[in-house]
PDB file of N, CA and C in Angstrom:
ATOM      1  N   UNK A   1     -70.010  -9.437 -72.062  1.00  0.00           N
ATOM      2  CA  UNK A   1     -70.944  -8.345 -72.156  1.00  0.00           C
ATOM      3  C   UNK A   1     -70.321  -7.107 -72.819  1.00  0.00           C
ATOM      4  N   UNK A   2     -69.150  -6.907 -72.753  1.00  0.00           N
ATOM      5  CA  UNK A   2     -68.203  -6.104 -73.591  1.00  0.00           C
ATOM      6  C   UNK A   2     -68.403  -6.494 -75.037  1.00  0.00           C
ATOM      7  N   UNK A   3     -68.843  -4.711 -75.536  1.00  0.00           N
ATOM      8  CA  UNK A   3     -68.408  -5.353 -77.067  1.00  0.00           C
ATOM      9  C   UNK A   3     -67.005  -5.498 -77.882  1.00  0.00           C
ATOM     10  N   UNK A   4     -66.709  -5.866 -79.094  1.00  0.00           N
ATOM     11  CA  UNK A   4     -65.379  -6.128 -79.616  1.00  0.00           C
ATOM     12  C   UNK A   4     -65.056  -4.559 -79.419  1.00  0.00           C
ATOM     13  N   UNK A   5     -63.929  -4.391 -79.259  1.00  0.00           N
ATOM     14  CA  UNK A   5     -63.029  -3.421 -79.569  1.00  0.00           C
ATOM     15  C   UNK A   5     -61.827  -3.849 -80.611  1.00  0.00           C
ATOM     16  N   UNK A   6     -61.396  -2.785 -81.514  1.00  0.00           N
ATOM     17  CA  UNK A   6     -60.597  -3.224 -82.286  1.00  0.00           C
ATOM     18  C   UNK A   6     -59.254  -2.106 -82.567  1.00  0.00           C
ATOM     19  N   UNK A   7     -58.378  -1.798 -82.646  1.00  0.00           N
ATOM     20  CA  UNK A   7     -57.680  -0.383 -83.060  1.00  0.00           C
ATOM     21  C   UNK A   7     -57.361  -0.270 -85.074  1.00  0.00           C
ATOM     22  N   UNK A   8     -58.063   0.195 -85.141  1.00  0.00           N
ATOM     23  CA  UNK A   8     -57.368   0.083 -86.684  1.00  0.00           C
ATOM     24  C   UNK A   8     -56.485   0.704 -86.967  1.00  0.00           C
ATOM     25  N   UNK A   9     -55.803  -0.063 -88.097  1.00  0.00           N
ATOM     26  CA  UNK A   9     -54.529   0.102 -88.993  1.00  0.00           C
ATOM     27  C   UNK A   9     -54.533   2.101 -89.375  1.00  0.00           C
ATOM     28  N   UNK A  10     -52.581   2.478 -89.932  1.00  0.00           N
ATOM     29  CA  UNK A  10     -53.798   3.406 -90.358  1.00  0.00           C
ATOM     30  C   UNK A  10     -54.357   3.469 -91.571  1.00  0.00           C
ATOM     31  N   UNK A  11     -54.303   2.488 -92.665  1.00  0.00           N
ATOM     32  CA  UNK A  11     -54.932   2.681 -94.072  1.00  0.00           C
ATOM     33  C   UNK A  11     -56.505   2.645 -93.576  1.00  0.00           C
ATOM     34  N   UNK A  12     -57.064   1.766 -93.112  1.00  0.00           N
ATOM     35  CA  UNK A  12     -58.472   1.761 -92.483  1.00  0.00           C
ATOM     36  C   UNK A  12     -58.962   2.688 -92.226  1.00  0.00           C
ATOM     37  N   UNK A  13     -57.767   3.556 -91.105  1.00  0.00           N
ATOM     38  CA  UNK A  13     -58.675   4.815 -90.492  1.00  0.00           C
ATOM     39  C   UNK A  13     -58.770   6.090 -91.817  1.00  0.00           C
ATOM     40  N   UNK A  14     -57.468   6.146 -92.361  1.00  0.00           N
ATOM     41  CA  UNK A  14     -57.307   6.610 -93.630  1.00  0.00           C
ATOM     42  C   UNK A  14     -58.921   6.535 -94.515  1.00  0.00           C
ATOM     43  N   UNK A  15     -59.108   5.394 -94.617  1.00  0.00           N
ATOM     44  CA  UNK A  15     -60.118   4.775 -95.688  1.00  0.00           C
ATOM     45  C   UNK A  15     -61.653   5.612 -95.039  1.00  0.00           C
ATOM     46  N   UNK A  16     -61.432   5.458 -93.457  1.00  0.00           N
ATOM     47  CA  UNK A  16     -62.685   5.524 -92.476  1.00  0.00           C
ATOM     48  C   UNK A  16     -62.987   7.269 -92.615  1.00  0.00           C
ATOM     49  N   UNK A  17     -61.996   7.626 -92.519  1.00  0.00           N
ATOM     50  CA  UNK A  17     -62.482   9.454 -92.661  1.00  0.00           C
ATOM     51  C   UNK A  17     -62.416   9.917 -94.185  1.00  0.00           C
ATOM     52  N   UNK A  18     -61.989   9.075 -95.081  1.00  0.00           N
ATOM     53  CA  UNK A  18     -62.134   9.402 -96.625  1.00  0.00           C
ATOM     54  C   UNK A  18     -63.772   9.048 -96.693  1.00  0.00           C
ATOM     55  N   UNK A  19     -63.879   8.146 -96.542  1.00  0.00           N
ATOM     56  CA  UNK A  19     -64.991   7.380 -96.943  1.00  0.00           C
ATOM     57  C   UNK A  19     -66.460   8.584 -96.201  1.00  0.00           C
ATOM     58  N   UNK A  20     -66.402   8.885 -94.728  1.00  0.00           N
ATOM     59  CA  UNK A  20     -67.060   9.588 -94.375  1.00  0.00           C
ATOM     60  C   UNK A  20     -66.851  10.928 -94.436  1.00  0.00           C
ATOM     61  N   UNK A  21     -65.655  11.411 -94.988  1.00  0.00           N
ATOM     62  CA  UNK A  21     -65.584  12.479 -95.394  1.00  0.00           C
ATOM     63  C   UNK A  21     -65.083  13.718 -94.045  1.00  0.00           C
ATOM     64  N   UNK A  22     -64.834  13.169 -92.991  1.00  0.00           N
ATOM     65  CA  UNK A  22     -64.780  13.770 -91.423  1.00  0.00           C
ATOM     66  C   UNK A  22     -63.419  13.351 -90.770  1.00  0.00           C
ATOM     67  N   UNK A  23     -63.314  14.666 -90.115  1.00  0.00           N
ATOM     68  CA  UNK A  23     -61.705  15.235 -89.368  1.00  0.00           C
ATOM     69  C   UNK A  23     -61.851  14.002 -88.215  1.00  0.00           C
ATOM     70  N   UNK A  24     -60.402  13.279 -88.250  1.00  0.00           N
ATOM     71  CA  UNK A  24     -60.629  12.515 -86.845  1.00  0.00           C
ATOM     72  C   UNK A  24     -61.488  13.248 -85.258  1.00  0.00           C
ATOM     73  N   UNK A  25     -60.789  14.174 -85.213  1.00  0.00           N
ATOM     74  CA  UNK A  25     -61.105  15.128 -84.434  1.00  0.00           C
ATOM     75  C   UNK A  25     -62.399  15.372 -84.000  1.00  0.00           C
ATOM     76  N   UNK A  26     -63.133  15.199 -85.404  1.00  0.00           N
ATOM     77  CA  UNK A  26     -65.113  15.205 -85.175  1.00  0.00           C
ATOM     78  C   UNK A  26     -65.419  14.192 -84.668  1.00  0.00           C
ATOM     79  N   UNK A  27     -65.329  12.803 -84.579  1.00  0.00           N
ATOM     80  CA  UNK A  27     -65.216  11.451 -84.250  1.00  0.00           C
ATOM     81  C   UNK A  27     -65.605  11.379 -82.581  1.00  0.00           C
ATOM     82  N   UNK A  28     -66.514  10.856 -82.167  1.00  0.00           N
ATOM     83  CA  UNK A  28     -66.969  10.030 -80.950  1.00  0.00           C
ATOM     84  C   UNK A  28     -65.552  10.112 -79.903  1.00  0.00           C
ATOM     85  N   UNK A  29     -65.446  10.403 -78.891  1.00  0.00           N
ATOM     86  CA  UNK A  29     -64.364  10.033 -77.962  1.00  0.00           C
ATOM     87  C   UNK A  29     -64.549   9.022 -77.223  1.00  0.00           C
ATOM     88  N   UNK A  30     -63.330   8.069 -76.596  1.00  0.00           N
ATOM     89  CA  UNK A  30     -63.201   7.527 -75.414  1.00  0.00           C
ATOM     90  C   UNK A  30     -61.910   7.663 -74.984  1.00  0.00           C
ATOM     91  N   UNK A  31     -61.542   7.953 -73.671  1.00  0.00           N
ATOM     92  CA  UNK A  31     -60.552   7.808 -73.151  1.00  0.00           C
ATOM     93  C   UNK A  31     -59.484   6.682 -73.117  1.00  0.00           C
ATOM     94  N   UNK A  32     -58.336   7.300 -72.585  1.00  0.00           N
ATOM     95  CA  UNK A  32     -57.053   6.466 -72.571  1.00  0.00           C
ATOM     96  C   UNK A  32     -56.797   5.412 -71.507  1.00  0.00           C
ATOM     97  N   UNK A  33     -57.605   6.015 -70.510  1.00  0.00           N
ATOM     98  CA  UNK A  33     -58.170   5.534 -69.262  1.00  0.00           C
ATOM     99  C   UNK A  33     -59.259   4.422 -69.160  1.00  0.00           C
ATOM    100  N   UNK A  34     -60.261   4.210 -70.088  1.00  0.00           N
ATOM    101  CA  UNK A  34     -61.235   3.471 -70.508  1.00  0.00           C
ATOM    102  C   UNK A  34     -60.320   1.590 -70.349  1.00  0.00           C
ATOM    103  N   UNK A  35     -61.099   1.050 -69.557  1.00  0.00           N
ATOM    104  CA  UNK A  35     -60.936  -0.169 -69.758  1.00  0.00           C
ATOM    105  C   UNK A  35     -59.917  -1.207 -70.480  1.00  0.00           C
ATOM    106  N   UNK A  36     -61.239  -1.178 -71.439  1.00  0.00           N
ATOM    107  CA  UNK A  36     -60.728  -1.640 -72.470  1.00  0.00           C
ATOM    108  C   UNK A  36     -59.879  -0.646 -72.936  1.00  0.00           C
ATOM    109  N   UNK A  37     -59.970   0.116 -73.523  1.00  0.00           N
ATOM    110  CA  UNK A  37     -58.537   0.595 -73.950  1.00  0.00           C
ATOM    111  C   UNK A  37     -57.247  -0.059 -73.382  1.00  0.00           C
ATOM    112  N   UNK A  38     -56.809   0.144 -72.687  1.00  0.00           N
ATOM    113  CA  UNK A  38     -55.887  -0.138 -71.453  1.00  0.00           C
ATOM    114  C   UNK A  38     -55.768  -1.741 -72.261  1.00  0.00           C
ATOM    115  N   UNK A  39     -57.052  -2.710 -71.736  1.00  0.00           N
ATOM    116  CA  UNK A  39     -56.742  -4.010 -72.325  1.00  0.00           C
ATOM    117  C   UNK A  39     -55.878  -4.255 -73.960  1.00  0.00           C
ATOM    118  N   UNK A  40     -56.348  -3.501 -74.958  1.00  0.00           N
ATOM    119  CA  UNK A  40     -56.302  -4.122 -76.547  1.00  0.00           C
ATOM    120  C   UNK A  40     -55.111  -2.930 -76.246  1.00  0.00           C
ATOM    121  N   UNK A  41     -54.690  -2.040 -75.367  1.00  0.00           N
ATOM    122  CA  UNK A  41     -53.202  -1.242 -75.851  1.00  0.00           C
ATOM    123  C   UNK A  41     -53.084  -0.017 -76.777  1.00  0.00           C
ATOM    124  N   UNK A  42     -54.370   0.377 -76.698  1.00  0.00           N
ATOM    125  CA  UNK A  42     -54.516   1.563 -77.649  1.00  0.00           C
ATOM    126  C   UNK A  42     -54.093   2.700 -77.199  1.00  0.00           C
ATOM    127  N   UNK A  43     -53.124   3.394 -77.814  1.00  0.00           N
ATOM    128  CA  UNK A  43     -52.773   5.028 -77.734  1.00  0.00           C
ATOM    129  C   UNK A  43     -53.382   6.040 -77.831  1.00  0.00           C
ATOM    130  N   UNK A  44     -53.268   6.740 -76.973  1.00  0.00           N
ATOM    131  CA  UNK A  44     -53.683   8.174 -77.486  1.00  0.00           C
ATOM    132  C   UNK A  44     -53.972   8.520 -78.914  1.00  0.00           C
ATOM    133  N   UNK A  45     -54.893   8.955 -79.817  1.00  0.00           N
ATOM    134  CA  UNK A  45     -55.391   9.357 -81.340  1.00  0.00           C
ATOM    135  C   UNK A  45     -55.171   7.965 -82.133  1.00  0.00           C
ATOM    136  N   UNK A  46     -55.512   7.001 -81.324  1.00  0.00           N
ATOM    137  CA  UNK A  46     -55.959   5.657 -82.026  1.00  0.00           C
ATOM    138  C   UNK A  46     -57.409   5.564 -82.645  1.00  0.00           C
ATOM    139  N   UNK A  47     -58.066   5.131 -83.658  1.00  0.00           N
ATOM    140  CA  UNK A  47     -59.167   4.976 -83.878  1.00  0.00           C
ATOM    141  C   UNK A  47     -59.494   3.939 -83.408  1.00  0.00           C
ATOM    142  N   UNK A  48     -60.847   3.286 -82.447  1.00  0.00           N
ATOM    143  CA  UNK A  48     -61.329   2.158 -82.035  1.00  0.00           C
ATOM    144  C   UNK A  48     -62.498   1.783 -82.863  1.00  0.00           C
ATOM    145  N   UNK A  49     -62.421   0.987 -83.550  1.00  0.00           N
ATOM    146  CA  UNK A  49     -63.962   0.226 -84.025  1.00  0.00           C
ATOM    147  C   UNK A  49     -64.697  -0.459 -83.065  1.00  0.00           C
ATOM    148  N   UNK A  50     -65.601  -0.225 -82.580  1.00  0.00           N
ATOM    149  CA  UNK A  50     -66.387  -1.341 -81.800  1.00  0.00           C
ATOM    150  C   UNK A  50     -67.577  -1.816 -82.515  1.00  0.00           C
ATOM    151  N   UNK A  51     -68.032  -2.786 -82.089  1.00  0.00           N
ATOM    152  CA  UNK A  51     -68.713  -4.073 -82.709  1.00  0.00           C
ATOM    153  C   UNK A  51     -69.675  -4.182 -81.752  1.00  0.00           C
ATOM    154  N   UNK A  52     -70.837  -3.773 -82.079  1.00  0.00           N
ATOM    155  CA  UNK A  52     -71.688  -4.595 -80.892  1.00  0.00           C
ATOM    156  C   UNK A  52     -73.287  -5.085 -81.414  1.00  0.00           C
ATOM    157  N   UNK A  53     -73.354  -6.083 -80.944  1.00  0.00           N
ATOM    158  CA  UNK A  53     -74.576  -7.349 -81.835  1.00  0.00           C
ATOM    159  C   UNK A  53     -75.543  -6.367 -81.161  1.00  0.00           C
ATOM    160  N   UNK A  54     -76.508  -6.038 -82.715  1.00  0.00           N
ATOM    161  CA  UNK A  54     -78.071  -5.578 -82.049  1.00  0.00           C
ATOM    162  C   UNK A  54     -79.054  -6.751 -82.391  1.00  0.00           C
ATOM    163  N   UNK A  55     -80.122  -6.627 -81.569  1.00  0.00           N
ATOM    164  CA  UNK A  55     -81.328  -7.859 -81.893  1.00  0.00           C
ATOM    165  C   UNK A  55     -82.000  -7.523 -83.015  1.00  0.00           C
ATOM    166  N   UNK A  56     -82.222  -5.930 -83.646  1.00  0.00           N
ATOM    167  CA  UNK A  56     -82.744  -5.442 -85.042  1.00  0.00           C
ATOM    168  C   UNK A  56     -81.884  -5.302 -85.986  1.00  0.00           C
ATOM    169  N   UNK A  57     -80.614  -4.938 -85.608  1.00  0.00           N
ATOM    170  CA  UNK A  57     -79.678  -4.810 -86.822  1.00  0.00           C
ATOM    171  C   UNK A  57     -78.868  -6.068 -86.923  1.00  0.00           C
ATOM    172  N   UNK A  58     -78.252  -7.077 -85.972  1.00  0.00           N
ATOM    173  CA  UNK A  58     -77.745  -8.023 -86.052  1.00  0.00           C
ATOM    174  C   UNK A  58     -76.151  -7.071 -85.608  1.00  0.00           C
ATOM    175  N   UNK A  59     -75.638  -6.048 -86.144  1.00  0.00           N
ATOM    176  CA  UNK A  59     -74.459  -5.719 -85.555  1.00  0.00           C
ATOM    177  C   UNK A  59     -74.433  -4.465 -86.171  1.00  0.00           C
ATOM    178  N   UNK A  60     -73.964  -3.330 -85.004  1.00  0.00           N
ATOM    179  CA  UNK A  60     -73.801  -2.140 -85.352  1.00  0.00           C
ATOM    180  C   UNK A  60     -72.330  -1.612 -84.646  1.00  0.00           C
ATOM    181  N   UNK A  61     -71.743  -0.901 -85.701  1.00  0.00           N
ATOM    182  CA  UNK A  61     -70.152  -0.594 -85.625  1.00  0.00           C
ATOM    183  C   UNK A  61     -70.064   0.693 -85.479  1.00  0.00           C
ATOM    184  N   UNK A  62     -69.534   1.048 -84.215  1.00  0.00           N
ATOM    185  CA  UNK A  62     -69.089   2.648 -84.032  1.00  0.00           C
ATOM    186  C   UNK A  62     -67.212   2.879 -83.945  1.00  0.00           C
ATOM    187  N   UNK A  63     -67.252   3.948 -84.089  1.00  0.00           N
ATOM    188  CA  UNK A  63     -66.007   4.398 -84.167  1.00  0.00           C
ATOM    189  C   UNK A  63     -66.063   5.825 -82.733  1.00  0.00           C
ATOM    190  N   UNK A  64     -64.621   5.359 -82.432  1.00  0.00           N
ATOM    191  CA  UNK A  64     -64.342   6.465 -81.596  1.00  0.00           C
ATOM    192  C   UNK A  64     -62.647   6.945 -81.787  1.00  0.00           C
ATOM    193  N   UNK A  65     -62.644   7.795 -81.122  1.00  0.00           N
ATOM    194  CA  UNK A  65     -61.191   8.491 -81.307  1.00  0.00           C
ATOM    195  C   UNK A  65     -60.710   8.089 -79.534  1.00  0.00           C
ATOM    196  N   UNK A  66     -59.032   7.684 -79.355  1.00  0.00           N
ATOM    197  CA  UNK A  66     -58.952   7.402 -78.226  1.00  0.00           C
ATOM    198  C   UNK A  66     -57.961   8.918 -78.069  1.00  0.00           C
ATOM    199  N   UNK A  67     -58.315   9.845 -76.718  1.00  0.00           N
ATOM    200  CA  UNK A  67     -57.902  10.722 -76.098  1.00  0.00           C
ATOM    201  C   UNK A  67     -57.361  10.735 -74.780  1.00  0.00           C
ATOM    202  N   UNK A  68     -56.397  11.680 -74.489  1.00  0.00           N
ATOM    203  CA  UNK A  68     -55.862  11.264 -72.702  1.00  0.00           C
ATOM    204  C   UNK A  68     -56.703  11.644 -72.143  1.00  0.00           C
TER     205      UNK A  68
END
């Protein structure tokens, strides 16, 4: 029931705030504390991609910034 979580590289995240044009900093939060986090090992000012299947879109991808 969890969706994918992923940590990206940093050329990705690089690519991810070029591309949208936005300060990590502006970026969606989740904590360090969060679950999953904890599970996939993500650090503090990690970018997380998550993945999660919609029934209209088929899959919609958010990004968050991981914070303590």
């Amino acid at each position: 029931m969890v969706p994918k979580h992923r940590i990206l590289d940093d050329d990705e995240a690089e690519e991810l705030l070029s591309t949208y044009n936005i300060e990590k900093e502006k970026l969606s939060k989740i904590r360090i504390t969060d679950p999953v986090i904890k599970e996939i090992g993500a650090n503090a000012n990690d970018l997380i991609e998550i993945t999660k299947k919609s029934e209209t879109a088929g899959e919609s991808i958010f990004y968050r910034l991981v914070i303590e």
